[in-house]
PDB file of N, CA and C in Angstrom:
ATOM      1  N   UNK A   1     111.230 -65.062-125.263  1.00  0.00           N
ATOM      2  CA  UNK A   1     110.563 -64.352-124.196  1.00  0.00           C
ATOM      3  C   UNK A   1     111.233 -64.742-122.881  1.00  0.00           C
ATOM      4  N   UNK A   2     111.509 -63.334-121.930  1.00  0.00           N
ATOM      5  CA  UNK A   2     112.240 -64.015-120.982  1.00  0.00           C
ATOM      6  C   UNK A   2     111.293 -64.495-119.423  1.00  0.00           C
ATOM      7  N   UNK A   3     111.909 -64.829-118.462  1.00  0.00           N
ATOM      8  CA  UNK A   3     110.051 -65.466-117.795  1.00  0.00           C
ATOM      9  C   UNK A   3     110.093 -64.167-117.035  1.00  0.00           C
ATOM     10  N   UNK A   4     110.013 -63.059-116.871  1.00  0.00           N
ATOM     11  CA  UNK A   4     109.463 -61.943-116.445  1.00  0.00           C
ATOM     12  C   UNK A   4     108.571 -61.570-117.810  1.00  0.00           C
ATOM     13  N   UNK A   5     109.109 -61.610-118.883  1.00  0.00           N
ATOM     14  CA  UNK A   5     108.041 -60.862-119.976  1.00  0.00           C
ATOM     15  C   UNK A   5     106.967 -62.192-119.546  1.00  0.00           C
ATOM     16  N   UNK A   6     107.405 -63.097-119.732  1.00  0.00           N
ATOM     17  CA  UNK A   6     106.551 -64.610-119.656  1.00  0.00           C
ATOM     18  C   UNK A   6     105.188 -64.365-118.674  1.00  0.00           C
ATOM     19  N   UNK A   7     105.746 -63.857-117.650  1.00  0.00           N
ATOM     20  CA  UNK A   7     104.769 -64.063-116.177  1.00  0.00           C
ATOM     21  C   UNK A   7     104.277 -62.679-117.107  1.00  0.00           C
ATOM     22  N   UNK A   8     104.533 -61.509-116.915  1.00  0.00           N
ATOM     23  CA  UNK A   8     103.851 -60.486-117.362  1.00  0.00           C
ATOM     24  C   UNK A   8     102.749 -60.772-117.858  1.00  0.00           C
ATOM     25  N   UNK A   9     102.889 -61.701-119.295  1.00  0.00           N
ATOM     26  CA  UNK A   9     101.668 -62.009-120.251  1.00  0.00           C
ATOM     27  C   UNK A   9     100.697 -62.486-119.613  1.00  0.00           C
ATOM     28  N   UNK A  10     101.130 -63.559-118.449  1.00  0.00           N
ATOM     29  CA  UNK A  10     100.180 -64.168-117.615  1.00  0.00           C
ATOM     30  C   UNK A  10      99.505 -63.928-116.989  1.00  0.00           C
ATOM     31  N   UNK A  11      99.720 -62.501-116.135  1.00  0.00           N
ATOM     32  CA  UNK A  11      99.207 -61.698-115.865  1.00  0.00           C
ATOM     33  C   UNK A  11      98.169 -61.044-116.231  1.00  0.00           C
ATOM     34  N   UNK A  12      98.917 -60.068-117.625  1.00  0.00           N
ATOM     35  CA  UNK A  12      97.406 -59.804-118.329  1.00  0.00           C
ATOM     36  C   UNK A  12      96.343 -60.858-118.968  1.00  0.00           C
ATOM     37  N   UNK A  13      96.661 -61.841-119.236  1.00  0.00           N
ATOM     38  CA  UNK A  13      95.940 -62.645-119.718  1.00  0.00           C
ATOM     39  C   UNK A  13      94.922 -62.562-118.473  1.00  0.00           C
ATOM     40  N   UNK A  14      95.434 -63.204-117.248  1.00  0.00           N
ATOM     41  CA  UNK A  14      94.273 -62.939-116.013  1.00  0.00           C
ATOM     42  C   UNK A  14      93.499 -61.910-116.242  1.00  0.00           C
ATOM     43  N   UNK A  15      93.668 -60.068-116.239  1.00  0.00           N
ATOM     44  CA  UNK A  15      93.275 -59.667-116.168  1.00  0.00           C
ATOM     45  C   UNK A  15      92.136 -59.208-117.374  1.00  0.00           C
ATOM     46  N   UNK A  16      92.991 -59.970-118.889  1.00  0.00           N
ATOM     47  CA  UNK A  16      91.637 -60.405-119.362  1.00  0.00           C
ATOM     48  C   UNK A  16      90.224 -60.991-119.310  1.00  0.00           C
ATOM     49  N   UNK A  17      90.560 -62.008-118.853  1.00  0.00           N
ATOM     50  CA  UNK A  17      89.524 -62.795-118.436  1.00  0.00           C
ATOM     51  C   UNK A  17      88.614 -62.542-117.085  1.00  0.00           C
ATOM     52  N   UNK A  18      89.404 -61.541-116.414  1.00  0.00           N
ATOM     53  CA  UNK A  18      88.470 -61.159-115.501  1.00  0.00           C
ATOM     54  C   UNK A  18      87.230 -59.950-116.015  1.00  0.00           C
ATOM     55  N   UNK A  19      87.918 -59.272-116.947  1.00  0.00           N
ATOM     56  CA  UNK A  19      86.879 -58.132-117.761  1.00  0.00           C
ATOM     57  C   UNK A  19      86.549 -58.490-118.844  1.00  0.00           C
ATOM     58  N   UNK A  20      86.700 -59.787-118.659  1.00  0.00           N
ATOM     59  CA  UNK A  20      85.602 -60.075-120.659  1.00  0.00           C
ATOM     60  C   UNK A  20      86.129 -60.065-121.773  1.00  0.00           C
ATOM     61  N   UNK A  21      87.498 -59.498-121.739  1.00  0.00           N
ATOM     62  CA  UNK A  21      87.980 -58.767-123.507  1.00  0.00           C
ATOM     63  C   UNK A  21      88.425 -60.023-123.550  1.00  0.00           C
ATOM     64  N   UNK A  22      89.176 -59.408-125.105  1.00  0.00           N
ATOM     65  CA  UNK A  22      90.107 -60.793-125.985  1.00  0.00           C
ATOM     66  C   UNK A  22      90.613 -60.361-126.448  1.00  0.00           C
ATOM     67  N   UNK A  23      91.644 -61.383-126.571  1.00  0.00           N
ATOM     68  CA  UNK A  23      92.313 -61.154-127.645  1.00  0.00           C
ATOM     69  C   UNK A  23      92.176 -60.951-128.675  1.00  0.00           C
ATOM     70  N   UNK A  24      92.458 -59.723-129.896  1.00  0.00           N
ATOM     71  CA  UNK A  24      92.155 -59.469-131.568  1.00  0.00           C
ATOM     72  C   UNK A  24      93.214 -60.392-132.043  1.00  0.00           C
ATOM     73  N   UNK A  25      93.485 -61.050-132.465  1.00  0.00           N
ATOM     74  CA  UNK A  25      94.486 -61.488-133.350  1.00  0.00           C
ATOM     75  C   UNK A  25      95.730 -62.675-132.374  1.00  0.00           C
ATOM     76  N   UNK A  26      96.047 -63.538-132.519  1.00  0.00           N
ATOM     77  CA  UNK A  26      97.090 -64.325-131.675  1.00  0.00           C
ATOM     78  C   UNK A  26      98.330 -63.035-131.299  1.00  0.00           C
ATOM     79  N   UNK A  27      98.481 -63.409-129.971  1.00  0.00           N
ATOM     80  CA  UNK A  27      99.513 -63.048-129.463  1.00  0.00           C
ATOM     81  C   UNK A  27     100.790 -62.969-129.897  1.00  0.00           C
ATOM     82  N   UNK A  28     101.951 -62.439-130.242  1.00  0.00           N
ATOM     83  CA  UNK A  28     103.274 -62.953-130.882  1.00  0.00           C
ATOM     84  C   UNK A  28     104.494 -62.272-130.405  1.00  0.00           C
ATOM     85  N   UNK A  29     105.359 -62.770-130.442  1.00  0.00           N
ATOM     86  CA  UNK A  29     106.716 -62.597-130.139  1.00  0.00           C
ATOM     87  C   UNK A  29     107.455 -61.377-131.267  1.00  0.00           C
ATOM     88  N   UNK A  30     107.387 -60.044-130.642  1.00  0.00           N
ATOM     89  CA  UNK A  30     108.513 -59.090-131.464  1.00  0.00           C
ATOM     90  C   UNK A  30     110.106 -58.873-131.263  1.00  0.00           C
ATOM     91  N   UNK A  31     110.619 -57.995-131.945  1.00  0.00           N
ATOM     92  CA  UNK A  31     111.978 -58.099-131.694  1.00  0.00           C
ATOM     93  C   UNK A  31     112.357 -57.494-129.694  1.00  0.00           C
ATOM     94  N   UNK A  32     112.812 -58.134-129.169  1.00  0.00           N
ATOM     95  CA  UNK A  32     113.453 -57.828-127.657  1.00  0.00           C
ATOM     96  C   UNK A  32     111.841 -57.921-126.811  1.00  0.00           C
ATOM     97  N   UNK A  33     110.419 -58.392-127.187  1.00  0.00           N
ATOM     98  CA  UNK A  33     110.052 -58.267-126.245  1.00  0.00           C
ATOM     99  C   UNK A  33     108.286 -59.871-127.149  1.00  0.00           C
ATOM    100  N   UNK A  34     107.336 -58.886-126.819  1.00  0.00           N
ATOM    101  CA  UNK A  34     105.700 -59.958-126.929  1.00  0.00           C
ATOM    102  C   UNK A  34     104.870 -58.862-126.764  1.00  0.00           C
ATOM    103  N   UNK A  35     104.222 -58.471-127.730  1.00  0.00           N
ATOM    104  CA  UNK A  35     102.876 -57.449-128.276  1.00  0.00           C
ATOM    105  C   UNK A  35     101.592 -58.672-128.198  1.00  0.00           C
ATOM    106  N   UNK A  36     100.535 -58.028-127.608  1.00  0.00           N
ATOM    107  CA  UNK A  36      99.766 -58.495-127.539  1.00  0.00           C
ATOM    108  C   UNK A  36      98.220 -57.786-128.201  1.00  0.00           C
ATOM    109  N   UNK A  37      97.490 -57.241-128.606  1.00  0.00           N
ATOM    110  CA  UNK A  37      96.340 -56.721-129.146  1.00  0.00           C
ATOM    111  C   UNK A  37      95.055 -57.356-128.078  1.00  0.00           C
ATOM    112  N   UNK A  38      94.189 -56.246-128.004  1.00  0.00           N
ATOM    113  CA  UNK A  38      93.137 -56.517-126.531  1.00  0.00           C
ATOM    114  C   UNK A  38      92.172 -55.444-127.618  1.00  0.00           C
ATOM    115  N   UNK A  39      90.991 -56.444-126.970  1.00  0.00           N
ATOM    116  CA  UNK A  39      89.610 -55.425-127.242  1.00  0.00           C
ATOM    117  C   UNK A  39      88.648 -55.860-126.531  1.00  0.00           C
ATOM    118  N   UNK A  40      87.522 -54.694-126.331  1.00  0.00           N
ATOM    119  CA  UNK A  40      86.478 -54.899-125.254  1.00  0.00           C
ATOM    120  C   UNK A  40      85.316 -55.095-126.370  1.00  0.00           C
ATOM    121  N   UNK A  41      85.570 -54.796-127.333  1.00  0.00           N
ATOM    122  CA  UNK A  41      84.257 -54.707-128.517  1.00  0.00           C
ATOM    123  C   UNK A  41      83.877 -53.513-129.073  1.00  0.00           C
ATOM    124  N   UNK A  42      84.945 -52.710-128.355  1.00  0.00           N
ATOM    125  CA  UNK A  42      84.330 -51.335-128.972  1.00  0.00           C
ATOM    126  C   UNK A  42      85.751 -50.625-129.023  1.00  0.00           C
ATOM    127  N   UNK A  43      86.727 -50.837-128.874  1.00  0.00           N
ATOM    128  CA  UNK A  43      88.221 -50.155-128.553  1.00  0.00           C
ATOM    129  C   UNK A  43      89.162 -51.427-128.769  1.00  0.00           C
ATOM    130  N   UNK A  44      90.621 -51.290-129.185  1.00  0.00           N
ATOM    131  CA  UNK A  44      91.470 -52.151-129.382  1.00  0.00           C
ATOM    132  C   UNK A  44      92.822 -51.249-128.723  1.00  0.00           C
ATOM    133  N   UNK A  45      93.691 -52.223-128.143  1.00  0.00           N
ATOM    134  CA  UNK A  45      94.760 -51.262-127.419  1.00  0.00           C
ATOM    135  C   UNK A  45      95.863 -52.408-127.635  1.00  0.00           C
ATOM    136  N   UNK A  46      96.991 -52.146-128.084  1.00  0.00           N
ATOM    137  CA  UNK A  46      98.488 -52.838-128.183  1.00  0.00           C
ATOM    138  C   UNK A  46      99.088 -53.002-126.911  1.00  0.00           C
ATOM    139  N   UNK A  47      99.712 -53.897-126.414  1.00  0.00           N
ATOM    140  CA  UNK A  47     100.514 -53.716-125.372  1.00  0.00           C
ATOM    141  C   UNK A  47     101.391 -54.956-126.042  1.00  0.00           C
ATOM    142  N   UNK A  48     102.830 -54.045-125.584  1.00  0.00           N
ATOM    143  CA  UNK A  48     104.418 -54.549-125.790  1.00  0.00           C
ATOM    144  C   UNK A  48     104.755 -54.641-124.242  1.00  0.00           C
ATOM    145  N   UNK A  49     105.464 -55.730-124.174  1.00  0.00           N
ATOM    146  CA  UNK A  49     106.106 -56.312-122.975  1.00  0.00           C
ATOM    147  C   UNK A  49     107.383 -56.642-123.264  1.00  0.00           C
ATOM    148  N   UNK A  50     108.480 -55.453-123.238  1.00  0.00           N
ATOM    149  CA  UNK A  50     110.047 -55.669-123.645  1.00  0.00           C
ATOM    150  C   UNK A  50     110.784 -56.419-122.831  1.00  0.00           C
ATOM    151  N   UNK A  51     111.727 -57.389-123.391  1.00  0.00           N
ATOM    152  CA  UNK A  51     112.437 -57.612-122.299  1.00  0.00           C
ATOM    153  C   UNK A  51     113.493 -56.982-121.438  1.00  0.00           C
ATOM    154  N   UNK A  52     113.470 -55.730-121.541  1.00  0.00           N
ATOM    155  CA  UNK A  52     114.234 -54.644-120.586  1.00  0.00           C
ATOM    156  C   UNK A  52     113.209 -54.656-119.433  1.00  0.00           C
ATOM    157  N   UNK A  53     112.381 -54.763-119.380  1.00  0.00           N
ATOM    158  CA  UNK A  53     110.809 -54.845-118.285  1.00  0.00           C
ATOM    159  C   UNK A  53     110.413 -53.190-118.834  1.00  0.00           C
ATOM    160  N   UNK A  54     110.286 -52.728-119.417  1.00  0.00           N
ATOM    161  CA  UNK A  54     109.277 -51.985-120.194  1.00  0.00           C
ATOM    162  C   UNK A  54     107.899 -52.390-120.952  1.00  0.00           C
ATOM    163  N   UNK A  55     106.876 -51.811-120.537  1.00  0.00           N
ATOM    164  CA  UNK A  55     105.755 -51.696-121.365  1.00  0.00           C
ATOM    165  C   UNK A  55     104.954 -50.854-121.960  1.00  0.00           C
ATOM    166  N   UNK A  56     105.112 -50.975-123.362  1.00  0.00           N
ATOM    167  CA  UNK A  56     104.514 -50.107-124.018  1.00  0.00           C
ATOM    168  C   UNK A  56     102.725 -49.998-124.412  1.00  0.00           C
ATOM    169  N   UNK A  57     101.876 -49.201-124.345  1.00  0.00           N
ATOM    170  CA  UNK A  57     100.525 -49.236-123.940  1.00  0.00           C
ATOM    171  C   UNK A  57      99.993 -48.471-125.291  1.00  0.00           C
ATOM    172  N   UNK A  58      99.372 -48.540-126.077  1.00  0.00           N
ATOM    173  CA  UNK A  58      99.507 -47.799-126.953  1.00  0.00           C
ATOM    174  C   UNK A  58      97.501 -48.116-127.783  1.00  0.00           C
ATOM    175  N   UNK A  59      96.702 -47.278-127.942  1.00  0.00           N
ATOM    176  CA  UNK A  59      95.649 -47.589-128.122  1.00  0.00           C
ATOM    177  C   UNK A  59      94.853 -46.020-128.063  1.00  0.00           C
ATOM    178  N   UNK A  60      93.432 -46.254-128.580  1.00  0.00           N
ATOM    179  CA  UNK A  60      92.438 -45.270-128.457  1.00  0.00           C
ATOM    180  C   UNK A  60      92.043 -45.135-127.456  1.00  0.00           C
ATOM    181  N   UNK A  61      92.239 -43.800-126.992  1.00  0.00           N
ATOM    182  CA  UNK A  61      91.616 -43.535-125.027  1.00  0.00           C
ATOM    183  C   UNK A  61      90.299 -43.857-124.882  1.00  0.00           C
ATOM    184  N   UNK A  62      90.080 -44.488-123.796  1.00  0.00           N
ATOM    185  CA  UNK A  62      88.832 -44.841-123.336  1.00  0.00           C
ATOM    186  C   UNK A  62      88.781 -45.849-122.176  1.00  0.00           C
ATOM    187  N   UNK A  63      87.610 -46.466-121.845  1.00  0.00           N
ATOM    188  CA  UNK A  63      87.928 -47.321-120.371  1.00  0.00           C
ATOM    189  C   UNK A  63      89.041 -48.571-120.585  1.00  0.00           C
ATOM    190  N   UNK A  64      89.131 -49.049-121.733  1.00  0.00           N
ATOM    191  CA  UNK A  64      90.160 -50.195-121.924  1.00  0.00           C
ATOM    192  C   UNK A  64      91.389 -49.556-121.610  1.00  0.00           C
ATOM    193  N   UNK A  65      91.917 -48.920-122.379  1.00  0.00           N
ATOM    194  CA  UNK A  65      93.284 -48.621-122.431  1.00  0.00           C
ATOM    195  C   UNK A  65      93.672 -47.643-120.745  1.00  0.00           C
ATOM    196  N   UNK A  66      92.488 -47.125-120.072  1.00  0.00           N
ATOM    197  CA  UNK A  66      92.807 -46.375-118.660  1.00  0.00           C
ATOM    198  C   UNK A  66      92.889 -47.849-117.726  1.00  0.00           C
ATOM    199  N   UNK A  67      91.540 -48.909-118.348  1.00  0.00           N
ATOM    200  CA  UNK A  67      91.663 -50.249-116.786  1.00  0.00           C
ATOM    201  C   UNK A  67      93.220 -50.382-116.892  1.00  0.00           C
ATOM    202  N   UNK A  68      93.919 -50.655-118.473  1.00  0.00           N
ATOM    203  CA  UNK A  68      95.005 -51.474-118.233  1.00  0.00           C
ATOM    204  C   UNK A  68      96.268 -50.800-118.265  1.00  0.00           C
ATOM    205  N   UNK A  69      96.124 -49.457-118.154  1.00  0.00           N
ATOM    206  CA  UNK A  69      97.643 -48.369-117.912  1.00  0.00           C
ATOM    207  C   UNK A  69      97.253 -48.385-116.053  1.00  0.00           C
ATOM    208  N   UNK A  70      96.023 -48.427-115.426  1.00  0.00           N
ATOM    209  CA  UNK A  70      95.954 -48.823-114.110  1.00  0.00           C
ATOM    210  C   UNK A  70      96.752 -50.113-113.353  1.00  0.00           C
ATOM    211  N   UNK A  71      96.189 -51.104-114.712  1.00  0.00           N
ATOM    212  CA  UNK A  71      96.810 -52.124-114.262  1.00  0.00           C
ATOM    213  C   UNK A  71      98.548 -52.280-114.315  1.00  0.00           C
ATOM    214  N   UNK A  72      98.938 -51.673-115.023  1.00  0.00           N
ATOM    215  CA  UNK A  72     100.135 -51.554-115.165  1.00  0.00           C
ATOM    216  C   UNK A  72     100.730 -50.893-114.190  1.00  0.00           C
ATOM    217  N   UNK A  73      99.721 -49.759-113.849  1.00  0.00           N
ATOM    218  CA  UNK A  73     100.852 -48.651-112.659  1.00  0.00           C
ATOM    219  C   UNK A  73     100.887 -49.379-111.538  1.00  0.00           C
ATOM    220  N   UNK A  74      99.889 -50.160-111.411  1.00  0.00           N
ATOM    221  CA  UNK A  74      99.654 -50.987-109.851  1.00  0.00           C
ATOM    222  C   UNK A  74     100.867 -52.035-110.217  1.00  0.00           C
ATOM    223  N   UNK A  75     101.129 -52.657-110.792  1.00  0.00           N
ATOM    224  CA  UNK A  75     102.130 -53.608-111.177  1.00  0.00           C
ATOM    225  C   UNK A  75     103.973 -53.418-110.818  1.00  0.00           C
ATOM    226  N   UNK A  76     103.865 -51.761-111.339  1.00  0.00           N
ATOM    227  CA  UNK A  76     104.991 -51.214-111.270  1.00  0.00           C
ATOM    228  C   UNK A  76     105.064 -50.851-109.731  1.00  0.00           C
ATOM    229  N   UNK A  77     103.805 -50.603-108.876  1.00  0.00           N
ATOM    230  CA  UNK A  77     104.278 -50.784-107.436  1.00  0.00           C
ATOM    231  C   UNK A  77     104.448 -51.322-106.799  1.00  0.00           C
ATOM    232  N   UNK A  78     104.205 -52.576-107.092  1.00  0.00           N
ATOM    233  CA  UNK A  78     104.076 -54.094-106.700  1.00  0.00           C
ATOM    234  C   UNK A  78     105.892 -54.817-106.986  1.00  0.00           C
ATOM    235  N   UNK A  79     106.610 -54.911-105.578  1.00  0.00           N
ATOM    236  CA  UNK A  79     107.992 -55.469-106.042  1.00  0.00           C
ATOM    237  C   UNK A  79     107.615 -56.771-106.473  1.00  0.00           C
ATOM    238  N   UNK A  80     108.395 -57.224-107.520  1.00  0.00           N
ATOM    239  CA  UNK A  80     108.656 -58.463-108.286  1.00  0.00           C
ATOM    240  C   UNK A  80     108.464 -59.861-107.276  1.00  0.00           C
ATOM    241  N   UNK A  81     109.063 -59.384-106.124  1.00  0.00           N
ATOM    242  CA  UNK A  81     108.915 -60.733-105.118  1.00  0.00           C
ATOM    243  C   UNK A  81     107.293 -61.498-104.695  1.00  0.00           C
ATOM    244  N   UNK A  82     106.358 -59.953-104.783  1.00  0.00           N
ATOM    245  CA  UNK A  82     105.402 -59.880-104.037  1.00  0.00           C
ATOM    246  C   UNK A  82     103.750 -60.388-105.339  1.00  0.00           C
ATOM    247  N   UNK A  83     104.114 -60.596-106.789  1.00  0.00           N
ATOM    248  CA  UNK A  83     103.490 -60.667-107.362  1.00  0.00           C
ATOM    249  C   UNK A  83     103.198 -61.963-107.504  1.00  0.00           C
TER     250      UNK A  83
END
């Protein structure tokens, strides 16, 4: 993991813990990037953190998967220096 995917995770992890969810299953390291699995208790949503700085969001629509494609777009406006 490179420390941009690194900080990334750290990130969401914060923003876990600020809305309650958890983690489904331990976190793990895939090929070129770190998939993580999130649920609120009622919805489960994947997120891949490549190390190209791509993230992939991938889950059943509903308020989980919109808080954290939010959280993501806000992220992507946010320069790297400023996070």
């Amino acid at each position: 993991m490179t420390v941009v995917t690194y900080s990334r995770f750290q990130q969401l992890k914060h923003l876990i813990k600020l809305h309650n969810w958890q983690f489904d299953g331990k976190p793990h390291a895939v090929p070129y990037g770190f998939k993580a699995d999130i649920t609120d208790g009622i919805t489960k949503v994947h997120v891949t953190f490549y190390d190209t700085g791509k993230t992939l969001i991938q889950g059943a629509p509903g308020d989980l998967k919109n808080a954290i494609e939010a959280w993501e777009r806000h992220r992507e406006d946010v320069p790297e220096s400023e996070e």
